[in-house]
Protein backbone atom coordinates (compact mmCIF):
# COMPACT_ATOMS: atom_id res chain seq x y z
CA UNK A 1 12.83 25.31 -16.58
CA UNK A 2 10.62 22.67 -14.26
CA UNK A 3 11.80 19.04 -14.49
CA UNK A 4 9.05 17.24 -16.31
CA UNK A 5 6.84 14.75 -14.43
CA UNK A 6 8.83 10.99 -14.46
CA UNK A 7 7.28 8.39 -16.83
CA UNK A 8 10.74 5.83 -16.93
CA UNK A 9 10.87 2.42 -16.40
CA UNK A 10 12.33 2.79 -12.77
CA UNK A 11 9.34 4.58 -11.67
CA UNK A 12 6.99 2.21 -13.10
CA UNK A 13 8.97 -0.45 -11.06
CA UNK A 14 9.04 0.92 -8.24
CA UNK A 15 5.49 1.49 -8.06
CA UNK A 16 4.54 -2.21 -9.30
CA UNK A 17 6.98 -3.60 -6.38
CA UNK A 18 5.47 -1.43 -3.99
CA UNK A 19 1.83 -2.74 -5.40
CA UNK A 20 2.91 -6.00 -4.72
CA UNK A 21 4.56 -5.93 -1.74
CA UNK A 22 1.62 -4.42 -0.13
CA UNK A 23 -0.71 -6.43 -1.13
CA UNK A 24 1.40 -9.52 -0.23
CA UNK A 25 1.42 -8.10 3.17
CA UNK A 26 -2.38 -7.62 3.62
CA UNK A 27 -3.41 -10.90 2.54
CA UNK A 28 -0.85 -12.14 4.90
CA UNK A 29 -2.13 -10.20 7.34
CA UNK A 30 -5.64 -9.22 7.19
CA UNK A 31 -6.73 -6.31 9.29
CA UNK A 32 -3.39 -4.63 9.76
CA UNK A 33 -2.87 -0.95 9.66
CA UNK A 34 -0.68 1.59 7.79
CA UNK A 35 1.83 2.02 10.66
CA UNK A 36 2.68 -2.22 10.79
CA UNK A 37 2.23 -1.95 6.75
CA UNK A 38 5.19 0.76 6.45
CA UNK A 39 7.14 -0.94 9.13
CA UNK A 40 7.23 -4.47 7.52
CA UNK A 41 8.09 -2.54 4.25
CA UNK A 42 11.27 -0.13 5.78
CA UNK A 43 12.61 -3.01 7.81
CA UNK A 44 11.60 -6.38 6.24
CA UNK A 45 11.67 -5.57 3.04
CA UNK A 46 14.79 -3.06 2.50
CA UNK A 47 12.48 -0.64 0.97
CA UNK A 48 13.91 2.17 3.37
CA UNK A 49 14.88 4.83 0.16
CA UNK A 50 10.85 5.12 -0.91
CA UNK A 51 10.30 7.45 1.64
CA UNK A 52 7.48 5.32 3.16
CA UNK A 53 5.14 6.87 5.59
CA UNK A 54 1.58 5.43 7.00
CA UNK A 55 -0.52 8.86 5.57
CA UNK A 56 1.16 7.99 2.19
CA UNK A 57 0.41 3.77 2.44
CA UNK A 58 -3.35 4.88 3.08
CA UNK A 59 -3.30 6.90 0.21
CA UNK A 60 -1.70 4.66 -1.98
CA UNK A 61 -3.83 1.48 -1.33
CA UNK A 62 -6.98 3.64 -1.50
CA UNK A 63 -6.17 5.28 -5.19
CA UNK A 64 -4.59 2.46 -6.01
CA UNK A 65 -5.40 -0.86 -4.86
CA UNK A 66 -8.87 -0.38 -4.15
CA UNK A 67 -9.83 -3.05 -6.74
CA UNK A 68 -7.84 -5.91 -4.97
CA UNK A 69 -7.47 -4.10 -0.82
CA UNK A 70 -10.40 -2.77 0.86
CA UNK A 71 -10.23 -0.89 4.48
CA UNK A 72 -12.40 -0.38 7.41
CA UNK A 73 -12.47 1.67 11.05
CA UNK A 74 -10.66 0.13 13.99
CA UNK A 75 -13.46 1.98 16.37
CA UNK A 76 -11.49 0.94 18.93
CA UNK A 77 -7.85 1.64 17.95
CA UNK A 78 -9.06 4.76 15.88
CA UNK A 79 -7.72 4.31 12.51
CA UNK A 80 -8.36 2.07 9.50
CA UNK A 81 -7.41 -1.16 8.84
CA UNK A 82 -7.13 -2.84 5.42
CA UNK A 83 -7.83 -6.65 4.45
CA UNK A 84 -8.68 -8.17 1.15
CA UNK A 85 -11.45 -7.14 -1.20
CA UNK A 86 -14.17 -9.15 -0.68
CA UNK A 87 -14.11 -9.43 -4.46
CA UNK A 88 -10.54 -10.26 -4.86
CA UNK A 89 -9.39 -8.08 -7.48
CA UNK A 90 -11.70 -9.23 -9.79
CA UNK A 91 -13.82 -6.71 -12.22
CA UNK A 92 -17.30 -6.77 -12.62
C-alpha cells in the first residue's frame, strides 16, 4: 500500500522556515544565485537534513515565492539571479 502524500504540521514548518529563510537571504542579498542561496542555507543556517540543492531553490522560489522574489539572467555568469519583487509581496 503507497504511503499517502504528507499534510502534518512538520511539513508545513519546514516549508514556512524554508520560505522565510530564503527570502531573508535575498533581500539581504539582492542578485544572488541558487548555488550562494543553498550554501548560506546548509552551512549558515544548519538546514543541512532538507536535502537542499540549487535546481530545487530555483524551483522553489519560482512556484513559490514568486509573489514576494523575482529572478533574472546573469548573461554574463549564465544563470539566474533572484532579488526582491519589485512589488514586494504585495497583491494587486
Amino acid at each position: 500500500m503507497p504511503h499517502p502524500p504528507g499534510k502534518g504540521s512538520q511539513k508545513q514548518a519546514r516549508f514556512k522556515r524554508l520560505a522565510n529563510e530564503v527570502r531573508k537571504f535575498v533581500y539581504a542579498n539582492p542578485g544572488c544565485s541558487a548555488q550562494a542561496i543553498v550554501a548560506s542555507l546548509n552551512h549558515d543556517q544548519k538546514m543541512r537534513n532538507h536535502g537542499l540543492t540549487p535546481r530545487k531553490v530555483g524551483f522553489f522560489i519560482t512556484r513559490n515565492l514568486r509573489q514576494s522574489l523575482t529572478w533574472w539572467q546573469d548573461h554574463r555568469a549564465g544563470r539566474r539571479v533572484y532579488g526582491p519583487s519589485p512589488n514586494n509581496g504585495e497583491k494587486s
